[in-house]
C-alpha atoms as a PDB file:
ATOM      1  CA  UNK A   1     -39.593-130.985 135.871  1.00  0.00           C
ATOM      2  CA  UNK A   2     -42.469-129.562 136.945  1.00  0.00           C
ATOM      3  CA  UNK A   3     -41.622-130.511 141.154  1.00  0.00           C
ATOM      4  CA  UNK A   4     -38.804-128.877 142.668  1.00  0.00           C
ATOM      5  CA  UNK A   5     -36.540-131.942 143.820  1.00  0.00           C
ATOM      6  CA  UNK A   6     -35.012-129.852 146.652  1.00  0.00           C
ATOM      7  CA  UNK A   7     -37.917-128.663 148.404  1.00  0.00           C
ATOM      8  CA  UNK A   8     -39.089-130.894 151.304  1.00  0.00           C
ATOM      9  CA  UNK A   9     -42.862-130.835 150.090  1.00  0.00           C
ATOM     10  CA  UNK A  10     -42.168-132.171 147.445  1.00  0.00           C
ATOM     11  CA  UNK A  11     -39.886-135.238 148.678  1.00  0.00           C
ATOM     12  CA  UNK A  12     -42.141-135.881 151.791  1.00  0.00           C
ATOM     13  CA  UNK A  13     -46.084-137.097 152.264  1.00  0.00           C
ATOM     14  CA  UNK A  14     -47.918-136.363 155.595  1.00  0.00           C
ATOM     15  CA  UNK A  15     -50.525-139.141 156.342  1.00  0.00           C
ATOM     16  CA  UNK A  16     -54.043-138.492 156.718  1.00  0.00           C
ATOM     17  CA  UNK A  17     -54.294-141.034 159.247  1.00  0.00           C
ATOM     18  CA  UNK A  18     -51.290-139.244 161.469  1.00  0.00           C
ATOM     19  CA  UNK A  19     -50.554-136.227 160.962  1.00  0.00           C
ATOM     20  CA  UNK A  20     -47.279-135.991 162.447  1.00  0.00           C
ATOM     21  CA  UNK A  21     -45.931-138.668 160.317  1.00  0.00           C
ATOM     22  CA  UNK A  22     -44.383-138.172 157.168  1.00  0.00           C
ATOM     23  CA  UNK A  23     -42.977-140.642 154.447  1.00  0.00           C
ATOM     24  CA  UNK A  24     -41.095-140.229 151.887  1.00  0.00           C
ATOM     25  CA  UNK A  25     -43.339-138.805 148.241  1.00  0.00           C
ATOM     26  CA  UNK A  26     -43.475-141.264 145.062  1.00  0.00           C
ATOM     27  CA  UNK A  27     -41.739-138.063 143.890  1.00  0.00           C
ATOM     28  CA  UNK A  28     -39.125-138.275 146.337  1.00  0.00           C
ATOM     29  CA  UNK A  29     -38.577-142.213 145.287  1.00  0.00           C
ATOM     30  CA  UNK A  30     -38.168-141.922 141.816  1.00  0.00           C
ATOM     31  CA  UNK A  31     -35.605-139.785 142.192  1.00  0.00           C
ATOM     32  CA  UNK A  32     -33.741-141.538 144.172  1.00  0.00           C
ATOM     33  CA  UNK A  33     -34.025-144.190 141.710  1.00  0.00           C
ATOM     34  CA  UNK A  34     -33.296-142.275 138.829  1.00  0.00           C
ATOM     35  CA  UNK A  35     -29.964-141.068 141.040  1.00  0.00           C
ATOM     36  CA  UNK A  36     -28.910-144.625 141.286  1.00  0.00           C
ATOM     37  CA  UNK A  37     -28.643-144.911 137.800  1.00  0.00           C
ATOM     38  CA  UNK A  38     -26.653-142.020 136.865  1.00  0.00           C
ATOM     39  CA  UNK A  39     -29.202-139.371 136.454  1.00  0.00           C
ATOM     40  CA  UNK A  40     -28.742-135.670 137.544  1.00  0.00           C
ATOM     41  CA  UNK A  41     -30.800-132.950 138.230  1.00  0.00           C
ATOM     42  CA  UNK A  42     -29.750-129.994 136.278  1.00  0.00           C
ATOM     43  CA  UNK A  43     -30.931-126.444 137.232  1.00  0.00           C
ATOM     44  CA  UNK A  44     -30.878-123.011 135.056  1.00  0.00           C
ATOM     45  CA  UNK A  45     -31.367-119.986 136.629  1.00  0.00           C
ATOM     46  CA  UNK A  46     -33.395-118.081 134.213  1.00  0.00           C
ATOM     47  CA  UNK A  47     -34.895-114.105 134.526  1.00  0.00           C
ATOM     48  CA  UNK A  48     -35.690-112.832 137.122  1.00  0.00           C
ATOM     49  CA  UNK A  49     -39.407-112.976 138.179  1.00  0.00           C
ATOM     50  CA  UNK A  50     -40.999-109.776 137.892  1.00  0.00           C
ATOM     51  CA  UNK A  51     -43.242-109.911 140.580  1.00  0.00           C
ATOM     52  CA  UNK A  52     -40.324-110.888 143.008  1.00  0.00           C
ATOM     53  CA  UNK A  53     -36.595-110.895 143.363  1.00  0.00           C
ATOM     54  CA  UNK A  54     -36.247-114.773 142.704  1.00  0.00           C
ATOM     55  CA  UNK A  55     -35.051-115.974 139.358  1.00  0.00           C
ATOM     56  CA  UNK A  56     -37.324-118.629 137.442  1.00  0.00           C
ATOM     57  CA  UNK A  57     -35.658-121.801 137.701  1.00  0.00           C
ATOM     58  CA  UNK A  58     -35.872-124.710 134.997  1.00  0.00           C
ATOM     59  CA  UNK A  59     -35.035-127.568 135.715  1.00  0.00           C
ATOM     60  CA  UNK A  60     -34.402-131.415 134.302  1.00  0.00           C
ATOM     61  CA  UNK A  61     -32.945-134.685 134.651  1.00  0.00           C
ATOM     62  CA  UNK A  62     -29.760-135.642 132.522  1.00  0.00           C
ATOM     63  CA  UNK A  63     -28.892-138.914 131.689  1.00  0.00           C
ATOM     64  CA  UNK A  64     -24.942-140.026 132.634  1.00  0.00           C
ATOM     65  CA  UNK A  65     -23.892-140.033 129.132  1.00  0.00           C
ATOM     66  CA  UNK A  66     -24.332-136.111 129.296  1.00  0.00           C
ATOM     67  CA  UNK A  67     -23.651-135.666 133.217  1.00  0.00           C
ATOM     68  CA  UNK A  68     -19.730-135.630 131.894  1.00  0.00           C
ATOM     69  CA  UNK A  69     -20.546-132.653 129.782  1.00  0.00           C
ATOM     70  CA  UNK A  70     -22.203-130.346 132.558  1.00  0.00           C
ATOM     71  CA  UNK A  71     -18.710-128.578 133.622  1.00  0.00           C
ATOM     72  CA  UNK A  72     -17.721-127.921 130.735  1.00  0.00           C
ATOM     73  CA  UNK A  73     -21.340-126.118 130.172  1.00  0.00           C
ATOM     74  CA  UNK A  74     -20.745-123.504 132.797  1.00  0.00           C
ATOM     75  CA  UNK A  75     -22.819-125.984 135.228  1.00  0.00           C
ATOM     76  CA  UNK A  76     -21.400-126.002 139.072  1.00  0.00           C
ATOM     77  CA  UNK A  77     -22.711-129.116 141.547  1.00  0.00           C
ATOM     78  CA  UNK A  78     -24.367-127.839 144.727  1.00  0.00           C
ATOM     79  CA  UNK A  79     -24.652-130.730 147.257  1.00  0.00           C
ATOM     80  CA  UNK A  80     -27.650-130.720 148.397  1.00  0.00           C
ATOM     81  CA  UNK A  81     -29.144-132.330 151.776  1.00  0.00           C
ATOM     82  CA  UNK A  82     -32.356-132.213 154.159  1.00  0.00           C
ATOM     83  CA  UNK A  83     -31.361-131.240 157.615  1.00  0.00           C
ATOM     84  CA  UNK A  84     -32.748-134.277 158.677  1.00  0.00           C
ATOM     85  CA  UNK A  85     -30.911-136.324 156.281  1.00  0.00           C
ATOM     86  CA  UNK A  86     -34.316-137.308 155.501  1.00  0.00           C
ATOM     87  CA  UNK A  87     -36.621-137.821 152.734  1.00  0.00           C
ATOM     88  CA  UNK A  88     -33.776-136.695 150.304  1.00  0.00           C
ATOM     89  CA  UNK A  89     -34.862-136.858 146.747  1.00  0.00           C
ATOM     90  CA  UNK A  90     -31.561-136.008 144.812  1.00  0.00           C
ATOM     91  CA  UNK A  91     -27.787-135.770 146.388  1.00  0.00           C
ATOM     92  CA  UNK A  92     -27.645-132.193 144.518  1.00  0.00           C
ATOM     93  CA  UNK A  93     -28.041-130.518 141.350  1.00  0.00           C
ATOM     94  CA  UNK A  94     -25.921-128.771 138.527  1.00  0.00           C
ATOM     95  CA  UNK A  95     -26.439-125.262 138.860  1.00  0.00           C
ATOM     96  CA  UNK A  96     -25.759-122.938 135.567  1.00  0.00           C
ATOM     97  CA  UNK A  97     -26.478-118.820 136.024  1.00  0.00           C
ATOM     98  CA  UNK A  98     -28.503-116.945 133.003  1.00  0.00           C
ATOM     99  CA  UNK A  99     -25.740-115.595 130.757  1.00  0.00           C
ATOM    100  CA  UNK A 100     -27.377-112.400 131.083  1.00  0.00           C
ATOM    101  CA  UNK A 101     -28.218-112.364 135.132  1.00  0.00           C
ATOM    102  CA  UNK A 102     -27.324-109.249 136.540  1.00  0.00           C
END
């Protein structure tokens, strides 16, 4: 994925014609969509970025036939949800650390 799924810009549109107002991305949709049929978003946590302190993140959608699978991968679910319970692309995501994170 080249879109983060959990960040709110990418799971919410402002109009042009009112500012104030937001709806929810063609990003944001399909993922819901893709969530009602057994997808999940899987994350790794790669290197760290050497111009910050963040790690590069990767991530992708999974079909269910491999969702199953994930724990016994080393992947942990993180809920995930908007403070607003708004706009909410994915429920969470299967997190998995670089085996050689500090």
């Amino acid at each position: 994925m080249v879109s983060n799924p959990t960040a709110k810009t990418s799971l919410e549109t402002t109009l042009q014609s009112a500012p104030h107002d937001r709806i929810q991305s063609v990003f944001g949709r399909e993922l819901v969509v893709l969530e009602r049929h057994g997808y999940r978003f899987v994350q790794d946590a790669g290197p760290r970025n050497p111009a910050s302190t963040q790690r590069i993140t990767r991530g992708r959608m999974v079909p269910p036939s491999e969702v199953a699978r994930l724990p016994e991968q080393g992947y942990v679910w993180h809920p995930f949800t908007t403070p607003e319970k708004q706009f909410e692309g994915i429920t969470g995501r299967w997190v998995r650390e670089s085996p050689n994170a500090p």
